[in-house]
PDB file of N, CA and C in Angstrom:
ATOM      1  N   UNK A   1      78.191 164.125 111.262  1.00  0.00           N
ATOM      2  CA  UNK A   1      77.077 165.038 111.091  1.00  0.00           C
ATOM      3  C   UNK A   1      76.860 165.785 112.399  1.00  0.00           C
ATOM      4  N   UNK A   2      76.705 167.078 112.404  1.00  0.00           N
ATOM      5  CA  UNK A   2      76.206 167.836 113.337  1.00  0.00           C
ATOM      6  C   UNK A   2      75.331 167.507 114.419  1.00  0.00           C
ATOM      7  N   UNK A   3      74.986 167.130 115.370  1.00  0.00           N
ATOM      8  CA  UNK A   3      73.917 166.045 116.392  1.00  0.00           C
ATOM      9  C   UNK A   3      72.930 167.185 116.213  1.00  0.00           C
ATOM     10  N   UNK A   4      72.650 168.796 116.189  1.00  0.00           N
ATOM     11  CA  UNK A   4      71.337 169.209 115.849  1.00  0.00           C
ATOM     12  C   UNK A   4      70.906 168.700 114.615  1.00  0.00           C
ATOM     13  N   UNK A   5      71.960 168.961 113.966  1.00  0.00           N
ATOM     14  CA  UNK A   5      71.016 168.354 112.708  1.00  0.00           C
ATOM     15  C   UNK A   5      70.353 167.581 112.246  1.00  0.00           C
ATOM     16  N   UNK A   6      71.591 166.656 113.295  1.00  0.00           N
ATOM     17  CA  UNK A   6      70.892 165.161 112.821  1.00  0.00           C
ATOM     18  C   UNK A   6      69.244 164.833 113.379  1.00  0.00           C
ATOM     19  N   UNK A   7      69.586 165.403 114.498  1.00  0.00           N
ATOM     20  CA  UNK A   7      68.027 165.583 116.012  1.00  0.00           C
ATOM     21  C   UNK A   7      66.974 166.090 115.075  1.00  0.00           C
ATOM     22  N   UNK A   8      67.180 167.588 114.327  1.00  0.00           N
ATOM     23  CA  UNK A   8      66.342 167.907 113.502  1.00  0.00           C
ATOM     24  C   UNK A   8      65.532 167.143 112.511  1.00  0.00           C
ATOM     25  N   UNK A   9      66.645 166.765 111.712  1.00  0.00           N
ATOM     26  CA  UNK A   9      66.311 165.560 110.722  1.00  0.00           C
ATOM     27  C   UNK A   9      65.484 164.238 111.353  1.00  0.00           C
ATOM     28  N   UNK A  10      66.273 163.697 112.463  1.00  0.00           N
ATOM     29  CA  UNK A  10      65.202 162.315 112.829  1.00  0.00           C
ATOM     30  C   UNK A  10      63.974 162.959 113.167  1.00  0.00           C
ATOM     31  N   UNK A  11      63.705 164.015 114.143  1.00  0.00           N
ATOM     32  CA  UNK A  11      62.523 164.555 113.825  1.00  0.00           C
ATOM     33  C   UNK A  11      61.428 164.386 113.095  1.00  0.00           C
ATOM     34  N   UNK A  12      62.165 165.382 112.279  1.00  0.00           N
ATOM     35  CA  UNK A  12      60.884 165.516 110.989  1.00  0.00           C
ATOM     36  C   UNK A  12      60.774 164.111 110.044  1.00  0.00           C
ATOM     37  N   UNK A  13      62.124 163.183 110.175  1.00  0.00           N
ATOM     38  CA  UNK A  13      61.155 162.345 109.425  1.00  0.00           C
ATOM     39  C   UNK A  13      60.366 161.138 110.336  1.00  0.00           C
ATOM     40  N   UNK A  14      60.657 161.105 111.687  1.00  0.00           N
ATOM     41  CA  UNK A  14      59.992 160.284 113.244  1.00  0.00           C
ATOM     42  C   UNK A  14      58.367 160.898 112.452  1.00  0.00           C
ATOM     43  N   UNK A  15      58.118 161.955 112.550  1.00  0.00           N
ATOM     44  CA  UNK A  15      57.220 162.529 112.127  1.00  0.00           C
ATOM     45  C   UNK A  15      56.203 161.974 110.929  1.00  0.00           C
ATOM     46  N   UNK A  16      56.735 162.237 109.726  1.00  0.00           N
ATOM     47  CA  UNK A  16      57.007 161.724 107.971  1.00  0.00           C
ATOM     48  C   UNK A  16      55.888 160.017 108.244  1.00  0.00           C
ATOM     49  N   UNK A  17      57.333 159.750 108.961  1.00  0.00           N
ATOM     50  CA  UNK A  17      57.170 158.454 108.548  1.00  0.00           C
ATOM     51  C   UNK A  17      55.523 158.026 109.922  1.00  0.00           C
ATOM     52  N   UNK A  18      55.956 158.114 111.181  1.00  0.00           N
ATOM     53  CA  UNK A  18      54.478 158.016 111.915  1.00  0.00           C
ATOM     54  C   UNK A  18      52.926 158.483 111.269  1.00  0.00           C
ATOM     55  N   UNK A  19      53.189 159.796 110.546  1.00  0.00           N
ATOM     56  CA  UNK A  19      51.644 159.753 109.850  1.00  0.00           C
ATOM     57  C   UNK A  19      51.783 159.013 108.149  1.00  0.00           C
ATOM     58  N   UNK A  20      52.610 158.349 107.681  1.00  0.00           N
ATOM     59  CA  UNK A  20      52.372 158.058 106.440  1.00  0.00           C
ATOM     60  C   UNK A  20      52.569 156.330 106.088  1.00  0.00           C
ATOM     61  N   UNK A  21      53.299 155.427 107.154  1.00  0.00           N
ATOM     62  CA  UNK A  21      53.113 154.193 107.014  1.00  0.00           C
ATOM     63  C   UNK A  21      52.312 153.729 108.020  1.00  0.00           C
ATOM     64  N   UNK A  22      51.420 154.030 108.753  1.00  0.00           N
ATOM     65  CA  UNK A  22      50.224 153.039 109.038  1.00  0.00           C
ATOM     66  C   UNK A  22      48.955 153.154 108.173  1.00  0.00           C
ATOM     67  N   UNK A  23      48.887 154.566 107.203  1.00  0.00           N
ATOM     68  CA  UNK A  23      47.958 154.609 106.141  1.00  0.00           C
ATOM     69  C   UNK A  23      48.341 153.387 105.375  1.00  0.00           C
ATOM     70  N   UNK A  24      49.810 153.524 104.937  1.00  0.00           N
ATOM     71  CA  UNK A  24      50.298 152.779 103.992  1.00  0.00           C
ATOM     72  C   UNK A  24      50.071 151.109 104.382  1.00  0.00           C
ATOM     73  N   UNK A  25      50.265 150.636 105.260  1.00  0.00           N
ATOM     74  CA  UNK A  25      50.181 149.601 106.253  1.00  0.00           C
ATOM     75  C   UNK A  25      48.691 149.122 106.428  1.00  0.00           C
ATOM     76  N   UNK A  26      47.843 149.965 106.463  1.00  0.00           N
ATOM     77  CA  UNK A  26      46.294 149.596 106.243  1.00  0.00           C
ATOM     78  C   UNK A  26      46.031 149.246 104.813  1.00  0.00           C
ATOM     79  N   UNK A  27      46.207 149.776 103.954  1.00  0.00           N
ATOM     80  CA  UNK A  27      45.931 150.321 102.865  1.00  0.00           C
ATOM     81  C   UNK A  27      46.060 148.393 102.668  1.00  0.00           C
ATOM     82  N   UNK A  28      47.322 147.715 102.997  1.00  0.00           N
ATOM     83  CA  UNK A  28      48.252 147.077 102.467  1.00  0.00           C
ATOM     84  C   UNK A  28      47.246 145.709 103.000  1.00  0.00           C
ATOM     85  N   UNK A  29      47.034 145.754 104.257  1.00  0.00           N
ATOM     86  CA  UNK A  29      46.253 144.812 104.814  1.00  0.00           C
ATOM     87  C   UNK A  29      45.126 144.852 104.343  1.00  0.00           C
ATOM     88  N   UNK A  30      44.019 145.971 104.200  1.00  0.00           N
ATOM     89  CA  UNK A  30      42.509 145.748 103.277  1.00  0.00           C
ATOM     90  C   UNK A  30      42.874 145.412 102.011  1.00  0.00           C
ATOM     91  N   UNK A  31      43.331 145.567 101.368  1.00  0.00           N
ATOM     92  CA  UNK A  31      43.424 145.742  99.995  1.00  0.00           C
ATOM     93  C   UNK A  31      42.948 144.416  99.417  1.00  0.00           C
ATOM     94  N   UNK A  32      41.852 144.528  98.651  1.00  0.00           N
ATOM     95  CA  UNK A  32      41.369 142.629  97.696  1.00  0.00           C
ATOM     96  C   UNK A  32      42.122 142.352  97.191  1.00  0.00           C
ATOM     97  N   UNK A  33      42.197 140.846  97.741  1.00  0.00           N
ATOM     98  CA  UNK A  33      42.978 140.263  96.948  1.00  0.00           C
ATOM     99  C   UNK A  33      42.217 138.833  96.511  1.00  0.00           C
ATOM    100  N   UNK A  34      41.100 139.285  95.324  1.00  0.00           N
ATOM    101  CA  UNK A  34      40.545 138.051  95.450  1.00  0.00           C
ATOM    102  C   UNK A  34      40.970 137.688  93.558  1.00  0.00           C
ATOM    103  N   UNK A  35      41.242 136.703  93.170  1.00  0.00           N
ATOM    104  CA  UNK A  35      41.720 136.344  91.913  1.00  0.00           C
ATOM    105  C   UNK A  35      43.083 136.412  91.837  1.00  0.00           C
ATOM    106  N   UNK A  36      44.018 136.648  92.978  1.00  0.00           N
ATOM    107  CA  UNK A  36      45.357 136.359  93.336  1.00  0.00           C
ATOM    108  C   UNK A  36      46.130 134.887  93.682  1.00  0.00           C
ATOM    109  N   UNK A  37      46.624 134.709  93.605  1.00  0.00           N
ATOM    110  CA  UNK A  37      47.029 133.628  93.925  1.00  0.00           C
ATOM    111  C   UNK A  37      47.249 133.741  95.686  1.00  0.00           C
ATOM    112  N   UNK A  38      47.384 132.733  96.561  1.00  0.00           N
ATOM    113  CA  UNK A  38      47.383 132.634  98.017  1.00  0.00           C
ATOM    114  C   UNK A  38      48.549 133.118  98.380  1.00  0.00           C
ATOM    115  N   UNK A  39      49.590 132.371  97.431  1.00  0.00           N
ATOM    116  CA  UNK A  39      50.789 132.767  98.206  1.00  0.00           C
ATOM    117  C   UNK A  39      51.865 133.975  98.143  1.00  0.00           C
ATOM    118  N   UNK A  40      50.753 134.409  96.686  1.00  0.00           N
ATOM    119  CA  UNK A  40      51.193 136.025  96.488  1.00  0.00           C
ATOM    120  C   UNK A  40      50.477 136.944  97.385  1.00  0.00           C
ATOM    121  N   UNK A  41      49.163 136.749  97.800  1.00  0.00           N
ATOM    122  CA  UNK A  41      48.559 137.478  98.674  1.00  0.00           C
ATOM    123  C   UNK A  41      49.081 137.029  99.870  1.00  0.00           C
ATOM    124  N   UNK A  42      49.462 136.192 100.654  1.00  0.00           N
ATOM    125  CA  UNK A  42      50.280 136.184 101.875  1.00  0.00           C
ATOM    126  C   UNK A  42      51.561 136.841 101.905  1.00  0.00           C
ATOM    127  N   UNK A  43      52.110 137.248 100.860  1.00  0.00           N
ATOM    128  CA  UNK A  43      53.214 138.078 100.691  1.00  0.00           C
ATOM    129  C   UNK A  43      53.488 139.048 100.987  1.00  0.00           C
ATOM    130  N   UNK A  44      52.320 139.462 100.251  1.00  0.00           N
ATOM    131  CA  UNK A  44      51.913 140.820  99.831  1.00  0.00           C
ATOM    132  C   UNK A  44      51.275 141.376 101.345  1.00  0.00           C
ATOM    133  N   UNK A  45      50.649 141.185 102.179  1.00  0.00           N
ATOM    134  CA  UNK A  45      49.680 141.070 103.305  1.00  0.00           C
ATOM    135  C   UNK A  45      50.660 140.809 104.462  1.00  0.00           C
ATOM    136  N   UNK A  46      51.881 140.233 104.428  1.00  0.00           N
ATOM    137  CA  UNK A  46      52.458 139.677 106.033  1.00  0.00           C
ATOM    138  C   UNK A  46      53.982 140.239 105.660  1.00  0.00           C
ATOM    139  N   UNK A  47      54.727 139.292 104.546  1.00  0.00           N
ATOM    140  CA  UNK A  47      55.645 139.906 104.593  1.00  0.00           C
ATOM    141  C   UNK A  47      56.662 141.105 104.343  1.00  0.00           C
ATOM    142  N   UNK A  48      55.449 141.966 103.090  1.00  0.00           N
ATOM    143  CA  UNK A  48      55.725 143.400 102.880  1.00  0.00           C
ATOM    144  C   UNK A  48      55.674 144.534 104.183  1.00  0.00           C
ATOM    145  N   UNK A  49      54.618 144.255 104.705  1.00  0.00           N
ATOM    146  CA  UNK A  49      54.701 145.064 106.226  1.00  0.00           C
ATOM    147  C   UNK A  49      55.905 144.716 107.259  1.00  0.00           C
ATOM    148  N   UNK A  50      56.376 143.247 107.307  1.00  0.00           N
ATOM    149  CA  UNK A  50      57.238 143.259 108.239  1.00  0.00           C
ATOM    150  C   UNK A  50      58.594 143.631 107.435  1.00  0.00           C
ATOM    151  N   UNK A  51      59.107 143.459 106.354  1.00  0.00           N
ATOM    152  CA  UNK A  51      60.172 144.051 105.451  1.00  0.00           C
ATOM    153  C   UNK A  51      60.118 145.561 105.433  1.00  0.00           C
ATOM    154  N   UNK A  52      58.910 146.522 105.363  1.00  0.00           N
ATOM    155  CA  UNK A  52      58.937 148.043 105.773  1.00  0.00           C
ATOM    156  C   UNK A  52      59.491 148.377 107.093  1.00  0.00           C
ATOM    157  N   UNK A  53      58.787 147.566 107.777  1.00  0.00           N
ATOM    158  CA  UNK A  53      59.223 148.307 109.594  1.00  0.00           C
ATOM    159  C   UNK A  53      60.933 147.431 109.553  1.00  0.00           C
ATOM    160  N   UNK A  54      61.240 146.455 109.470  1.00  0.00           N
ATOM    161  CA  UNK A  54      62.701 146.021 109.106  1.00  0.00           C
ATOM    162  C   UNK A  54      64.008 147.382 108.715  1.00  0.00           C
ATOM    163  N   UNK A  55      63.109 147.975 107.300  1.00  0.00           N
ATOM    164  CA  UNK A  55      63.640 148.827 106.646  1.00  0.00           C
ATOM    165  C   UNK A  55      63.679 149.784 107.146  1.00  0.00           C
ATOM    166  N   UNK A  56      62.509 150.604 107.922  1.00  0.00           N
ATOM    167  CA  UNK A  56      62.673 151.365 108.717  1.00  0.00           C
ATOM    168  C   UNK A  56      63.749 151.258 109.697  1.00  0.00           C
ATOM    169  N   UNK A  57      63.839 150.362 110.784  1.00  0.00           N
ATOM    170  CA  UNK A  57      64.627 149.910 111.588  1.00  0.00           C
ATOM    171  C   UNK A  57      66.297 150.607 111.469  1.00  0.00           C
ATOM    172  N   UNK A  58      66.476 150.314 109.977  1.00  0.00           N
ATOM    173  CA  UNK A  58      67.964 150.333 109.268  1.00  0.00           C
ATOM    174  C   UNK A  58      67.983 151.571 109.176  1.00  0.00           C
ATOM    175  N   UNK A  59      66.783 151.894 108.463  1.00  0.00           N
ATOM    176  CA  UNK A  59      67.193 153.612 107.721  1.00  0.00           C
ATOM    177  C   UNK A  59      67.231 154.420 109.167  1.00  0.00           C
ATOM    178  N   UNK A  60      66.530 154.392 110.568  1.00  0.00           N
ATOM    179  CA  UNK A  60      66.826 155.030 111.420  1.00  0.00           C
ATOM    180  C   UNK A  60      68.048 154.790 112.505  1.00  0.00           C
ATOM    181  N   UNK A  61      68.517 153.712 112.278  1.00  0.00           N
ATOM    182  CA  UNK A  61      69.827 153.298 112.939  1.00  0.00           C
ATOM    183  C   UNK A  61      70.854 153.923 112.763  1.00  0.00           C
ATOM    184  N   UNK A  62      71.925 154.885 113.717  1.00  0.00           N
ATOM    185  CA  UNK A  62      72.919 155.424 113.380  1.00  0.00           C
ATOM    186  C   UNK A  62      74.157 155.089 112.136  1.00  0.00           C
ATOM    187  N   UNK A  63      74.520 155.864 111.737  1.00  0.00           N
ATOM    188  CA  UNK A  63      76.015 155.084 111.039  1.00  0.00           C
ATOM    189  C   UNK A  63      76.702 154.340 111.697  1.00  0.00           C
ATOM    190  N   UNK A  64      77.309 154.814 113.225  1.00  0.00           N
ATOM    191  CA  UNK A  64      77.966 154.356 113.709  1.00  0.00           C
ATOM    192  C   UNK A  64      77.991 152.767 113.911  1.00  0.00           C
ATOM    193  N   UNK A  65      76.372 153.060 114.345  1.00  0.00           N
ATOM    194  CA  UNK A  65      76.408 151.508 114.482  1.00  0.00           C
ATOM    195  C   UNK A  65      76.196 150.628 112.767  1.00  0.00           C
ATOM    196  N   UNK A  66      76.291 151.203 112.216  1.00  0.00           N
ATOM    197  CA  UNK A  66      75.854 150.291 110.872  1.00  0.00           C
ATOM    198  C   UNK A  66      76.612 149.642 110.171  1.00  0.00           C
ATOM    199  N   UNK A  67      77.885 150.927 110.621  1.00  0.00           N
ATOM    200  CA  UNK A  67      79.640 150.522 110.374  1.00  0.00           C
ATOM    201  C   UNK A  67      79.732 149.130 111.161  1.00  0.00           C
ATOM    202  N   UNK A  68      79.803 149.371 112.393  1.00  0.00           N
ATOM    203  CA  UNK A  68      79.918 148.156 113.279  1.00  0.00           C
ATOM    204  C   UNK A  68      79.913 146.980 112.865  1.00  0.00           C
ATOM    205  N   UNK A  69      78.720 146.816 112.502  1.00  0.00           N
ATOM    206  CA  UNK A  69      77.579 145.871 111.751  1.00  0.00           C
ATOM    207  C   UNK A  69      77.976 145.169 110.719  1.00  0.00           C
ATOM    208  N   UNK A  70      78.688 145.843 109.733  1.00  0.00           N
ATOM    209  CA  UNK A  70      78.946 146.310 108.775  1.00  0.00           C
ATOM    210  C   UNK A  70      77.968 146.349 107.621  1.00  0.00           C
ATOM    211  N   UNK A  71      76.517 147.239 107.759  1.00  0.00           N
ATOM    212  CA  UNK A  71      75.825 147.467 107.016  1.00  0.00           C
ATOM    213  C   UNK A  71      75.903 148.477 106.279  1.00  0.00           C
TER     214      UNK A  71
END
């Protein structure tokens, strides 16, 4: 891929993603969870947020290195 492009692209979504998952990320932590079960609401509350930024992690990681990796 073209390195402007790519520069362009991480950009706008560095961008994307900084104003739209800590809404999402709050949202995730207030949210009631009362008539849930505990260990679905600890799920839901700890390990969905750390599995997003994880995911993030990947989706912004070069190819190069992913090949490496072999992801």
């Amino acid at each position: 891929m073209n390195p402007l492009r790519y520069g362009i692209l991480m950009a706008i979504s560095l961008v994307a993603v900084a104003y739209l998952i800590p809404v999402g990320l709050q949202a995730i932590a207030s949210a009631n969870m009362t008539g849930v079960n505990s260990a679905v609401s600890s799920i839901f509350t700890v390990v969905l947020p750390i599995l997003v930024i994880l995911g993030l992690a990947l989706a912004f990681m070069p190819q190069e290195l992913k090949d490496k990796v072999g992801l």
